[in-house]
C-alpha atoms as a PDB file:
ATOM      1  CA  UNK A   1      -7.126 -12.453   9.065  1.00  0.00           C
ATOM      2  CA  UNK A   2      -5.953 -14.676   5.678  1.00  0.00           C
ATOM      3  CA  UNK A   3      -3.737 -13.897   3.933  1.00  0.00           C
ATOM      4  CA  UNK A   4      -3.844 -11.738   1.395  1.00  0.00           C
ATOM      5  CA  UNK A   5      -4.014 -13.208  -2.332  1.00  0.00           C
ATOM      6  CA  UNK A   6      -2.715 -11.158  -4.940  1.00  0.00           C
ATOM      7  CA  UNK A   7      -4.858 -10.096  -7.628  1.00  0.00           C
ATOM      8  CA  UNK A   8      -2.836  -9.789 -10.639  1.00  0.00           C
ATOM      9  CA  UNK A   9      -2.797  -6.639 -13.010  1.00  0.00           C
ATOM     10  CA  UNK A  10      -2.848  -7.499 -16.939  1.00  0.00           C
ATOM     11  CA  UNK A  11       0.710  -6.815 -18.248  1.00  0.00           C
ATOM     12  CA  UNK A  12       1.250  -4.548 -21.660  1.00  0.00           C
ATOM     13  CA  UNK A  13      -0.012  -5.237 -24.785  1.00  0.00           C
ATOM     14  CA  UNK A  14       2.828  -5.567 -26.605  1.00  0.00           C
ATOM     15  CA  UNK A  15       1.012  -5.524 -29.766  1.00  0.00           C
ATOM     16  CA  UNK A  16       0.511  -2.139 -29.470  1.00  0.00           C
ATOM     17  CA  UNK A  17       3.928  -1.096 -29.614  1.00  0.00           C
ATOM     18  CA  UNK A  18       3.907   1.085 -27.241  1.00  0.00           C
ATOM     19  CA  UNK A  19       7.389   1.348 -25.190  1.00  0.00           C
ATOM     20  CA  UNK A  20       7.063   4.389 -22.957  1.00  0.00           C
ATOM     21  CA  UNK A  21       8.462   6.840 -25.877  1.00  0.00           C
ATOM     22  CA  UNK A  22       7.580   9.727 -23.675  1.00  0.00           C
ATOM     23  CA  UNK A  23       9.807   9.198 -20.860  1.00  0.00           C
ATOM     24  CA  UNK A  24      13.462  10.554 -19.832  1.00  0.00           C
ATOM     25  CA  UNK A  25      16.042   9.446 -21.739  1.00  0.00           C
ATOM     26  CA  UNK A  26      19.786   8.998 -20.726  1.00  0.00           C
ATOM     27  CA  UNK A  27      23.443   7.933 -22.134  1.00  0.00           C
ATOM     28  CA  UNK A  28      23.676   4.508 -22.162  1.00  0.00           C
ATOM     29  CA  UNK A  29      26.455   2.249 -23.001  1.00  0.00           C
ATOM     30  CA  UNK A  30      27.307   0.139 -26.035  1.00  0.00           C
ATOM     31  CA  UNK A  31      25.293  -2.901 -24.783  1.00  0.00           C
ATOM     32  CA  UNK A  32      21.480  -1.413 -25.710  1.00  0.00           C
ATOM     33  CA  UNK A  33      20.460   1.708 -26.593  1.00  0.00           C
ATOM     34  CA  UNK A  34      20.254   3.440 -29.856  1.00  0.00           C
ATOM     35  CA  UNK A  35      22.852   6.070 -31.744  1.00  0.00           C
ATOM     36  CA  UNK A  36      22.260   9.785 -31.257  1.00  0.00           C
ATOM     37  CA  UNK A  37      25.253  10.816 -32.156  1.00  0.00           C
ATOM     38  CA  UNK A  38      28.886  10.571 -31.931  1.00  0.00           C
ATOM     39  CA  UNK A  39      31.484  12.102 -30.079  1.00  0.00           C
ATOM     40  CA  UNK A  40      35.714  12.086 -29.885  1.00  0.00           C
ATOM     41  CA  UNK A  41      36.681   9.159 -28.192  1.00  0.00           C
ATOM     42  CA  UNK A  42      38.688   9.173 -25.144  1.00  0.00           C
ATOM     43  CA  UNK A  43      41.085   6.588 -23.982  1.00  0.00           C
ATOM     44  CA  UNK A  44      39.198   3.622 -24.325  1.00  0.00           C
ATOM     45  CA  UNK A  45      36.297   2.788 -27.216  1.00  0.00           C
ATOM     46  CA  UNK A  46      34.345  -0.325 -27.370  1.00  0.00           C
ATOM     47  CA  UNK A  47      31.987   0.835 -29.704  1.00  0.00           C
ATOM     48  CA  UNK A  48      33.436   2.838 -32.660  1.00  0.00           C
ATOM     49  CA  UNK A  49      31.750   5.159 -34.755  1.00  0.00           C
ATOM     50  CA  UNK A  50      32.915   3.531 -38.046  1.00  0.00           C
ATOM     51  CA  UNK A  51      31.213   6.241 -40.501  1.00  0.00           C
ATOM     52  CA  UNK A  52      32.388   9.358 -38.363  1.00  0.00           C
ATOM     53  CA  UNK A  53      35.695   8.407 -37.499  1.00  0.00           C
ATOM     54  CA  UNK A  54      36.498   7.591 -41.551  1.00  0.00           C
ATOM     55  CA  UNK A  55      35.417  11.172 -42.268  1.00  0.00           C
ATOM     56  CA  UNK A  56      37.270  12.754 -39.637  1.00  0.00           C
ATOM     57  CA  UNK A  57      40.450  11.112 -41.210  1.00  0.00           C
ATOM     58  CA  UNK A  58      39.453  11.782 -44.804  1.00  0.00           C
ATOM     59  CA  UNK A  59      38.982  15.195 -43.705  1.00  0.00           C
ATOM     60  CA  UNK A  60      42.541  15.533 -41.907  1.00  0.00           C
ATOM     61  CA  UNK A  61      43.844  13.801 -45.295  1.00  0.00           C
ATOM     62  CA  UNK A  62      43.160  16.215 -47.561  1.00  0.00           C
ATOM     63  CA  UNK A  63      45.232  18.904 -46.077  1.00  0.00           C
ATOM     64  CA  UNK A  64      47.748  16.514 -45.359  1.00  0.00           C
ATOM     65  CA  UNK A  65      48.375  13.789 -47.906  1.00  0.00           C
ATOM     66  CA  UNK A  66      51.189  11.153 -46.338  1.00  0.00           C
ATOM     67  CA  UNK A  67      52.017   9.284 -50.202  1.00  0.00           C
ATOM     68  CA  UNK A  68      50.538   6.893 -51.324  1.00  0.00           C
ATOM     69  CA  UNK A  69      47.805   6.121 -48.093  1.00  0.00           C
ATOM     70  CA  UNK A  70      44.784   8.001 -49.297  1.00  0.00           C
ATOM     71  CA  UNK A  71      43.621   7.557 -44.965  1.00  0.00           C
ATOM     72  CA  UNK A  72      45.525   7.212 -42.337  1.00  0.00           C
ATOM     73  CA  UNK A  73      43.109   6.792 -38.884  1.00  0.00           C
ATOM     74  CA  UNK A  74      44.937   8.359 -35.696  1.00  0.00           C
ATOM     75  CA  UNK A  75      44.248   8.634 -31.998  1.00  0.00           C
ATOM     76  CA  UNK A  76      42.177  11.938 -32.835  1.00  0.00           C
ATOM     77  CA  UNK A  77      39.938  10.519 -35.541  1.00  0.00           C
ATOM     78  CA  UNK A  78      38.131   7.972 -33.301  1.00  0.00           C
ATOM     79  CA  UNK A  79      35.128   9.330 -32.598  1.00  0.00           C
ATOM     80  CA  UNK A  80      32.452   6.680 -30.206  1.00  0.00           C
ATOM     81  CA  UNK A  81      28.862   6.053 -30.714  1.00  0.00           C
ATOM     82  CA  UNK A  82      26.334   7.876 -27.969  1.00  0.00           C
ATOM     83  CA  UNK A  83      23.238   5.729 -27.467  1.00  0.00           C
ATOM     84  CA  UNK A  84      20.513   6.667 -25.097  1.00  0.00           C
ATOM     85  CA  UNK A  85      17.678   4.667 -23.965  1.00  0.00           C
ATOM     86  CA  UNK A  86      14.609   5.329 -21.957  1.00  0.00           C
ATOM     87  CA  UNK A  87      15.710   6.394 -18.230  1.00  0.00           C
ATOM     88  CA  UNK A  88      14.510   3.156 -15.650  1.00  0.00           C
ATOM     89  CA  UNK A  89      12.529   4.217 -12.776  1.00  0.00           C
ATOM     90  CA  UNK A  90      12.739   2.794  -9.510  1.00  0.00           C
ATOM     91  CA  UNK A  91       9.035   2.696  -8.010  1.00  0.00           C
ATOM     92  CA  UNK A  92       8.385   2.317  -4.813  1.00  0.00           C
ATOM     93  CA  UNK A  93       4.713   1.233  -3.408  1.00  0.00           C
ATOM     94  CA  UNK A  94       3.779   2.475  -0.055  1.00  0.00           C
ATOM     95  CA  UNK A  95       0.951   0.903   1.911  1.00  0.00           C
ATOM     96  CA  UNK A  96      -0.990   1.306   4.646  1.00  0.00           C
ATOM     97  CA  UNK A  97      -1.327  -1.419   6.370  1.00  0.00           C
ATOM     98  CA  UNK A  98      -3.330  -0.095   9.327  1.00  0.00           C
ATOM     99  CA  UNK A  99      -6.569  -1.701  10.358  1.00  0.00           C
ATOM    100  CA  UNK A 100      -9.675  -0.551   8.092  1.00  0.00           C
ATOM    101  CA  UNK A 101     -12.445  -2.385   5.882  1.00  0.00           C
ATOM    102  CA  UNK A 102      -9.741  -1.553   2.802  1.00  0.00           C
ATOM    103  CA  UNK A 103      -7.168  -3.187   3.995  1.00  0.00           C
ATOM    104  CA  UNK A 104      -7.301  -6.542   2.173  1.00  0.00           C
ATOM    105  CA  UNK A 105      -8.180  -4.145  -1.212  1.00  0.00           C
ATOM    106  CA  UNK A 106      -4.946  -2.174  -0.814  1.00  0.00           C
ATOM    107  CA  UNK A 107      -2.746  -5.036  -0.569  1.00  0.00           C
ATOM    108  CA  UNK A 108      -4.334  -7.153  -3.205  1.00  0.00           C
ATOM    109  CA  UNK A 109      -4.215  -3.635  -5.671  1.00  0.00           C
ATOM    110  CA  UNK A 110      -0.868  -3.486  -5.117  1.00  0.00           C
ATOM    111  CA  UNK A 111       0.722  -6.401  -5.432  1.00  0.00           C
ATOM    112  CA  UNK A 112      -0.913  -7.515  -8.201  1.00  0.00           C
ATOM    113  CA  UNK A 113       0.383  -3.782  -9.662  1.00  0.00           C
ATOM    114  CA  UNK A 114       3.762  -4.577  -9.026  1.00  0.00           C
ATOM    115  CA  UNK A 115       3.764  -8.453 -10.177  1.00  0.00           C
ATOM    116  CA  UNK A 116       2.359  -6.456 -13.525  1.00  0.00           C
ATOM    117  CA  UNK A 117       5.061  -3.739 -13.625  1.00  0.00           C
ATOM    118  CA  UNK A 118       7.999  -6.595 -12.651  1.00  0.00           C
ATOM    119  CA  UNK A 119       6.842  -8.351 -15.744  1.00  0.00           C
ATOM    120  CA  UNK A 120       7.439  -6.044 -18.030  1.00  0.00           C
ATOM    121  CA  UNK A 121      11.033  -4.502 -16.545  1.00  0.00           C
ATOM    122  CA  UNK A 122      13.152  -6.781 -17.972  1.00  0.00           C
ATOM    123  CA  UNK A 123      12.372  -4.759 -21.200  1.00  0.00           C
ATOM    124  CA  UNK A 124      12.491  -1.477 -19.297  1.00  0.00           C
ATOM    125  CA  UNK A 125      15.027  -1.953 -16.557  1.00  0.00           C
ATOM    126  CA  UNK A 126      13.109  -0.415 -13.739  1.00  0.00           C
ATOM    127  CA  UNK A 127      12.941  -1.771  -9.987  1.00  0.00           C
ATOM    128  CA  UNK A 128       9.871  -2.104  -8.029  1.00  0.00           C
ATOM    129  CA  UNK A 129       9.939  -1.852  -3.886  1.00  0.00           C
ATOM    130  CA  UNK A 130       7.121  -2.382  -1.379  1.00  0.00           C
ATOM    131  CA  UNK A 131       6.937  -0.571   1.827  1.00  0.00           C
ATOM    132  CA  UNK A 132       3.900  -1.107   4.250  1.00  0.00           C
ATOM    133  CA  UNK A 133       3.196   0.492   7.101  1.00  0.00           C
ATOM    134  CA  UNK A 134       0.871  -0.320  10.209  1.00  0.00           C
ATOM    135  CA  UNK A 135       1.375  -0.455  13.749  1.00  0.00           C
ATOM    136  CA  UNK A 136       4.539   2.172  14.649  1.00  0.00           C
ATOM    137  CA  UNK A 137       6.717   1.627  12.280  1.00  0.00           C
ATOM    138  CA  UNK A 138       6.992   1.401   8.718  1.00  0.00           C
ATOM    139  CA  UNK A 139       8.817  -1.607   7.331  1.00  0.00           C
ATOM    140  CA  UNK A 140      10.903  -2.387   3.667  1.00  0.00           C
ATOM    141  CA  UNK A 141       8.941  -5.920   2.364  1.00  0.00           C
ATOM    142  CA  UNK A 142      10.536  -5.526  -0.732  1.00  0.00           C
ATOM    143  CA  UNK A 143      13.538  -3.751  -1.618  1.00  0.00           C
ATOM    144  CA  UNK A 144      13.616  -1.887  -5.494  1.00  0.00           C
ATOM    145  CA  UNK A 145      13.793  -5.365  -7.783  1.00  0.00           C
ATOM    146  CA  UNK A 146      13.654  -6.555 -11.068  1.00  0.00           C
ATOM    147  CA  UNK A 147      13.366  -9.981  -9.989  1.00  0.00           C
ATOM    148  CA  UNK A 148       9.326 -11.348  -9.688  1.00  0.00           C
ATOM    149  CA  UNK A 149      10.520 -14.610  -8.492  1.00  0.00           C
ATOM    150  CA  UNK A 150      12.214 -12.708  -5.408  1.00  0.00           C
ATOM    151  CA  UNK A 151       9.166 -10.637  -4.972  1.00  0.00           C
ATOM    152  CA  UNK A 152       6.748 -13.294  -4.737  1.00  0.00           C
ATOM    153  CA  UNK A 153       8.835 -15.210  -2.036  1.00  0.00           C
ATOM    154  CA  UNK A 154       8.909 -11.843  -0.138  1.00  0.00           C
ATOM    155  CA  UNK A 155       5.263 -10.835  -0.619  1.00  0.00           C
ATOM    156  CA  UNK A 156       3.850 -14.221   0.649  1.00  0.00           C
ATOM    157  CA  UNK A 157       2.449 -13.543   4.088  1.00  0.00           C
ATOM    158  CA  UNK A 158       2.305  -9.500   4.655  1.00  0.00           C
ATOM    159  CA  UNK A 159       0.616  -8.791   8.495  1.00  0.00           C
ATOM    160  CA  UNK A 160      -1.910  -5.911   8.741  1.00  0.00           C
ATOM    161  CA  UNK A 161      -3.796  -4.365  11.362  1.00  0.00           C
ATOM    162  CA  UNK A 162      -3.019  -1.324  14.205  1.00  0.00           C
ATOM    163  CA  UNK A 163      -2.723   2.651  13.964  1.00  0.00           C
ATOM    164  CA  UNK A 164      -1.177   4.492  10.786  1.00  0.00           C
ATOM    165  CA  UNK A 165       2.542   5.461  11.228  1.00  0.00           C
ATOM    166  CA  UNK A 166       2.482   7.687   7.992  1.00  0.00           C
ATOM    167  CA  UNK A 167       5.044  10.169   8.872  1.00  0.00           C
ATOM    168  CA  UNK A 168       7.759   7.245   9.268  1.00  0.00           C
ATOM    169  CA  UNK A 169       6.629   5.444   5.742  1.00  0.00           C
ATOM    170  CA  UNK A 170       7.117   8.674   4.369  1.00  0.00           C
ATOM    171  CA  UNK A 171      10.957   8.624   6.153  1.00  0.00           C
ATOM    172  CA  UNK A 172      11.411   5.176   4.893  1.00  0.00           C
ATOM    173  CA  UNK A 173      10.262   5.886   1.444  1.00  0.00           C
ATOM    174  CA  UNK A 174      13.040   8.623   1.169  1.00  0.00           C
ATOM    175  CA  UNK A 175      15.925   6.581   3.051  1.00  0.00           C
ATOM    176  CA  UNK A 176      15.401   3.838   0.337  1.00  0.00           C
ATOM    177  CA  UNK A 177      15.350   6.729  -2.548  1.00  0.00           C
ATOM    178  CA  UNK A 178      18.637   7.561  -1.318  1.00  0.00           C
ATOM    179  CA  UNK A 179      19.714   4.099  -1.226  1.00  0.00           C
ATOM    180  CA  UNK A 180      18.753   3.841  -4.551  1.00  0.00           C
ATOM    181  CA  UNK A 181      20.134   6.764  -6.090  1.00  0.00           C
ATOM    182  CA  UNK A 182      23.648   6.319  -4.525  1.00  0.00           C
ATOM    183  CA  UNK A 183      23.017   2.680  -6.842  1.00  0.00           C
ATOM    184  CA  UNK A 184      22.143   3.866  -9.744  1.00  0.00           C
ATOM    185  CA  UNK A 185      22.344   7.454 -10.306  1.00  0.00           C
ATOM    186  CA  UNK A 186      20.457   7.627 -13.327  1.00  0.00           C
ATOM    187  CA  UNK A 187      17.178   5.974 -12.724  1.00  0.00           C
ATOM    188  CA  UNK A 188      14.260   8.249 -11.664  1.00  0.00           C
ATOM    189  CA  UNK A 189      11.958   7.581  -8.652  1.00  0.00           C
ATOM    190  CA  UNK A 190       8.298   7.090  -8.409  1.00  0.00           C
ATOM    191  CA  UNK A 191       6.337   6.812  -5.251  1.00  0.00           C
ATOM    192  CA  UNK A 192       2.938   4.940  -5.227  1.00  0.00           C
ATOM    193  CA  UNK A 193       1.175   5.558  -1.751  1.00  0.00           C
ATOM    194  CA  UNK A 194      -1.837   4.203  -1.112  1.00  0.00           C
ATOM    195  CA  UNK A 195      -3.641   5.819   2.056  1.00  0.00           C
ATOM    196  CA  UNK A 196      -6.001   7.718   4.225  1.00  0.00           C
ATOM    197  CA  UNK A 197      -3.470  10.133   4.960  1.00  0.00           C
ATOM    198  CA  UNK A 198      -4.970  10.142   8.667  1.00  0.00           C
ATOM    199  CA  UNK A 199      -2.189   9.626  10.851  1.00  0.00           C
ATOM    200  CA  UNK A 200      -1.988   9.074  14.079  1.00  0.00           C
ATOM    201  CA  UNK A 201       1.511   8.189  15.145  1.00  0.00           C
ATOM    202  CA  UNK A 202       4.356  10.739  15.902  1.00  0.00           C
ATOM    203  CA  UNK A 203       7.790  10.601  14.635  1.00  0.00           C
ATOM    204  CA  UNK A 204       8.667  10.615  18.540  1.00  0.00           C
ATOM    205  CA  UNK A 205       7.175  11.023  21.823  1.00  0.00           C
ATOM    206  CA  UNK A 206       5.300  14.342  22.094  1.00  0.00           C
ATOM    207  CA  UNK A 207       5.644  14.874  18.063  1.00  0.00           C
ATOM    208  CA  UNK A 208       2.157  15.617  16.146  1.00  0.00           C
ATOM    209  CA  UNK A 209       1.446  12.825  13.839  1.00  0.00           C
ATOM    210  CA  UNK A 210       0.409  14.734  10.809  1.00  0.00           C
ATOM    211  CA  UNK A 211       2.375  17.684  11.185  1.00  0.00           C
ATOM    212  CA  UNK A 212       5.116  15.018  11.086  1.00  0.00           C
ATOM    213  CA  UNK A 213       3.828  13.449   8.032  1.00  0.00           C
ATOM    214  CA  UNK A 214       3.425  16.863   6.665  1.00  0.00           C
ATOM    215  CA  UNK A 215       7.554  17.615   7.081  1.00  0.00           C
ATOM    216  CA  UNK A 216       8.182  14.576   5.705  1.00  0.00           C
ATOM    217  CA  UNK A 217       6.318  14.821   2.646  1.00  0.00           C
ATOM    218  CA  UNK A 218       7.682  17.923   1.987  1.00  0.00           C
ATOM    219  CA  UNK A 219      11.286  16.976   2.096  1.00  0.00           C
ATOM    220  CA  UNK A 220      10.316  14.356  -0.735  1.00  0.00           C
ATOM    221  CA  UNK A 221       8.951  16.849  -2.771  1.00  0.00           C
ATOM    222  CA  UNK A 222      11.866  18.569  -2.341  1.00  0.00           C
ATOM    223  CA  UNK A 223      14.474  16.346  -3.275  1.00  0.00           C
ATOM    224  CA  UNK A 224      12.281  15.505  -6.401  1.00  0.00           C
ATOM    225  CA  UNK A 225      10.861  12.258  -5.812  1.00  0.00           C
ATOM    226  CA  UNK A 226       7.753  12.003  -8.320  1.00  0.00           C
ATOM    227  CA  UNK A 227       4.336  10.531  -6.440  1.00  0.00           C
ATOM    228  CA  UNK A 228       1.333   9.059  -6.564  1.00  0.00           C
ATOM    229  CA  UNK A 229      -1.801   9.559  -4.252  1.00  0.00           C
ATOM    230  CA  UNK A 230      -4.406   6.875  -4.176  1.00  0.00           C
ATOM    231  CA  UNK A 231      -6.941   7.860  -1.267  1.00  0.00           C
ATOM    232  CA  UNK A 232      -7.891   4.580   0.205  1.00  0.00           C
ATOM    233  CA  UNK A 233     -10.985   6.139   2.190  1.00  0.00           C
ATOM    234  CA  UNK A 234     -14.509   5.712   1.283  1.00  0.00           C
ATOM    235  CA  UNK A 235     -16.233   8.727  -0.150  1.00  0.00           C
ATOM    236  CA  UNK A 236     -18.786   8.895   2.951  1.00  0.00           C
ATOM    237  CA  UNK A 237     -15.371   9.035   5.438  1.00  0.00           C
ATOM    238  CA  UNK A 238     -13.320  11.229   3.639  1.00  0.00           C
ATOM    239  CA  UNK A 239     -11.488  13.895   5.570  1.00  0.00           C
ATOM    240  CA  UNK A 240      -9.379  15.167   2.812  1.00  0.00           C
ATOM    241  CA  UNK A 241      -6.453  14.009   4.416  1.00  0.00           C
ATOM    242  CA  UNK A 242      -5.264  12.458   1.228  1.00  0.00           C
ATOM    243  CA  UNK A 243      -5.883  14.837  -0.900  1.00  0.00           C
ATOM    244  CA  UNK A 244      -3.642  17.768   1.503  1.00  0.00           C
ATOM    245  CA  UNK A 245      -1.150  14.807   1.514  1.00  0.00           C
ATOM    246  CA  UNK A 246      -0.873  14.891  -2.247  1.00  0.00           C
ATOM    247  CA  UNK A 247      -0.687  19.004  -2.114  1.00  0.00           C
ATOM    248  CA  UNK A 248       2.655  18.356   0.415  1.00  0.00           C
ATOM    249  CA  UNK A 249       4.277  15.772  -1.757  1.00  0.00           C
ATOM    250  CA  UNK A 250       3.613  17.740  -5.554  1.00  0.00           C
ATOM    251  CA  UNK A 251       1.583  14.049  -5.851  1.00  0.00           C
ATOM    252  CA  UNK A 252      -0.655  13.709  -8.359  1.00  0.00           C
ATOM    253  CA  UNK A 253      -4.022  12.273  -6.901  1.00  0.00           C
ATOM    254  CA  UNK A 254      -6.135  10.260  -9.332  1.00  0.00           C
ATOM    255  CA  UNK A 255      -9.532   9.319  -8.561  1.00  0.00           C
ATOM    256  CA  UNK A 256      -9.808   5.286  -8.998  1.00  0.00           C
ATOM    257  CA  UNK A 257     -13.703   4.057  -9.614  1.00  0.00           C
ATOM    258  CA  UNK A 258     -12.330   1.235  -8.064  1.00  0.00           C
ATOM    259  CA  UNK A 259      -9.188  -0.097  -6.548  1.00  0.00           C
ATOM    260  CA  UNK A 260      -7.883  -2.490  -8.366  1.00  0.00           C
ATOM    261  CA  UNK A 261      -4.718  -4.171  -9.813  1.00  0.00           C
ATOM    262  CA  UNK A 262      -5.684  -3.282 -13.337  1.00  0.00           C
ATOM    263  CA  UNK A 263      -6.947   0.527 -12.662  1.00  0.00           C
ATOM    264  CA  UNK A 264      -3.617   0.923 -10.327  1.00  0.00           C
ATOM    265  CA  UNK A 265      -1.396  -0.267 -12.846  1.00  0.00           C
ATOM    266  CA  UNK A 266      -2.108   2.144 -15.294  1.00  0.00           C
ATOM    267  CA  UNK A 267      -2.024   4.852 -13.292  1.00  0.00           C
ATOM    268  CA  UNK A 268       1.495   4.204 -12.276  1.00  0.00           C
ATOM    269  CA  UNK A 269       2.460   3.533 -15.961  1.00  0.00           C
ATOM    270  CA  UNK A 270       0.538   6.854 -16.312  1.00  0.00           C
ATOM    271  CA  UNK A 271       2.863   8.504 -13.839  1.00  0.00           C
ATOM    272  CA  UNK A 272       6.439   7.230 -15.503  1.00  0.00           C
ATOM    273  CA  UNK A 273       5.285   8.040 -19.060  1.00  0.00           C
ATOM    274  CA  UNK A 274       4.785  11.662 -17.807  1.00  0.00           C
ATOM    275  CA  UNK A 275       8.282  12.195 -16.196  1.00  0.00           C
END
């Protein structure tokens, strides 16, 4: 089979303006963000809270004039600027791979999704990942980047074809979570699968393949990874599989007229804005 060419999503119309307001915030530090607030410094203050700290020393002053000095600013005055900025979200596209008329579709939806969504994190700081799975094993193509150049070398040539090894994408998925959050504590994650949900490999020998998958996706939900179901079936083969996938994993599970790059984009952008 070719390769795969990506078909690439359009990226945000910055004209609108629109920056994700509706996501997570979190304490930043003094290199972006913007002020909240302002709080007693500790031992070390690189960005000073000018305004507050003056007023915490005019306030100590006038119960305690030293002569002449109408302020004196000590140790206790200093008060430091709290900035927060939108939280960064670490999303994570998982793929099946397996042999089926959609194959080619999946892959080209979701790379040219994540080429979209690595454009514009330099402006939001989140990482995008790409797990596929096919054969018996699911493997990392991608690990969470911010770096297209990187991706594009690593999404050249991806191989597709042989049974569906969901329960161990699902594994996968969560081991780089962990990886991730261990990284960077305060980013949120976001799983994008894109699948049948009909699996037919087990975990290990004499395992049932979607009772597996089933486990799995409930110890996601459980350690609160956010998803994403896109059913990659045709209407006419349908088994529901995705849709009791979804159910396990808390996933939301929106209906795509078509897959695309363009239509998958915005429903992950859908997914971060709604935290």
């Amino acid at each position: 089979m070719a390769p795969v060419q990506a078909e690439l999503a359009p990226g945000p119309d910055r004209r609108s303006g629109r920056r994700g307001g509706r996501r997570r915030r979190a304490v930043v530090d003094a290199a972006r963000g913007h002020v909240v607030r302002a709080r007693h410094a500790g031992r070390f203050v690189s960005d000073v809270a000018l305004g507050t700290t003056i007023r915490a020393a005019a306030g100590r002053a006038s119960t305690s004039r030293r002569g002449d000095v109408a302020v004196t600013i000590e140790a206790g005055d200093v008060h430091q600027k709290v900035r927060v900025a939108p939280r960064s979200t670490t999303i994570l596209f998982v793929v099946d791979a397996s042999w089926s008329m959609a194959v080619a579709r999946r892959l080209r939806a979701a790379r040219g999704a994540l080429f979209a969504l690595l454009a514009d994190a330099y402006m939001r700081r989140d990482r995008v990942g790409l797990i596929t799975f096919r054969n018996r094993a699911a493997a990392v193509k991608l690990s969470p980047t911010g770096a297209i150049d990187a991706a594009r070398r690593a999404l050249a040539h991806l191989p597709v074809g042989g049974t569906t090894p969901l329960a161990a994408a699902l594994v996968e998925a969560g081991r780089v979570f962990r990886r991730e959050a261990i990284r960077h504590p305060d980013t949120d994650a976001l799983m994008i699968i894109l699948t049948d949900g009909a699996a037919n490999v087990p975990l290990s020998a004499g395992g049932v393949p979607l009772e597996d998958a089933w486990r799995a996706a409930d110890r996601l939900r459980r350690r609160g990874v956010r998803s994403v179901v896109i059913n990659a079936e045709s209407r006419e083969r349908d088994r529901g599989l995705a849709q009791t996938l979804a159910r396990r994993l808390g996933a939301s599970a929106p209906v795509l007229a078509e897959l695309r790059a363009d239509a998958l984009f915005a429903a992950t952008r859908r997914a971060m804005e709604r935290g």
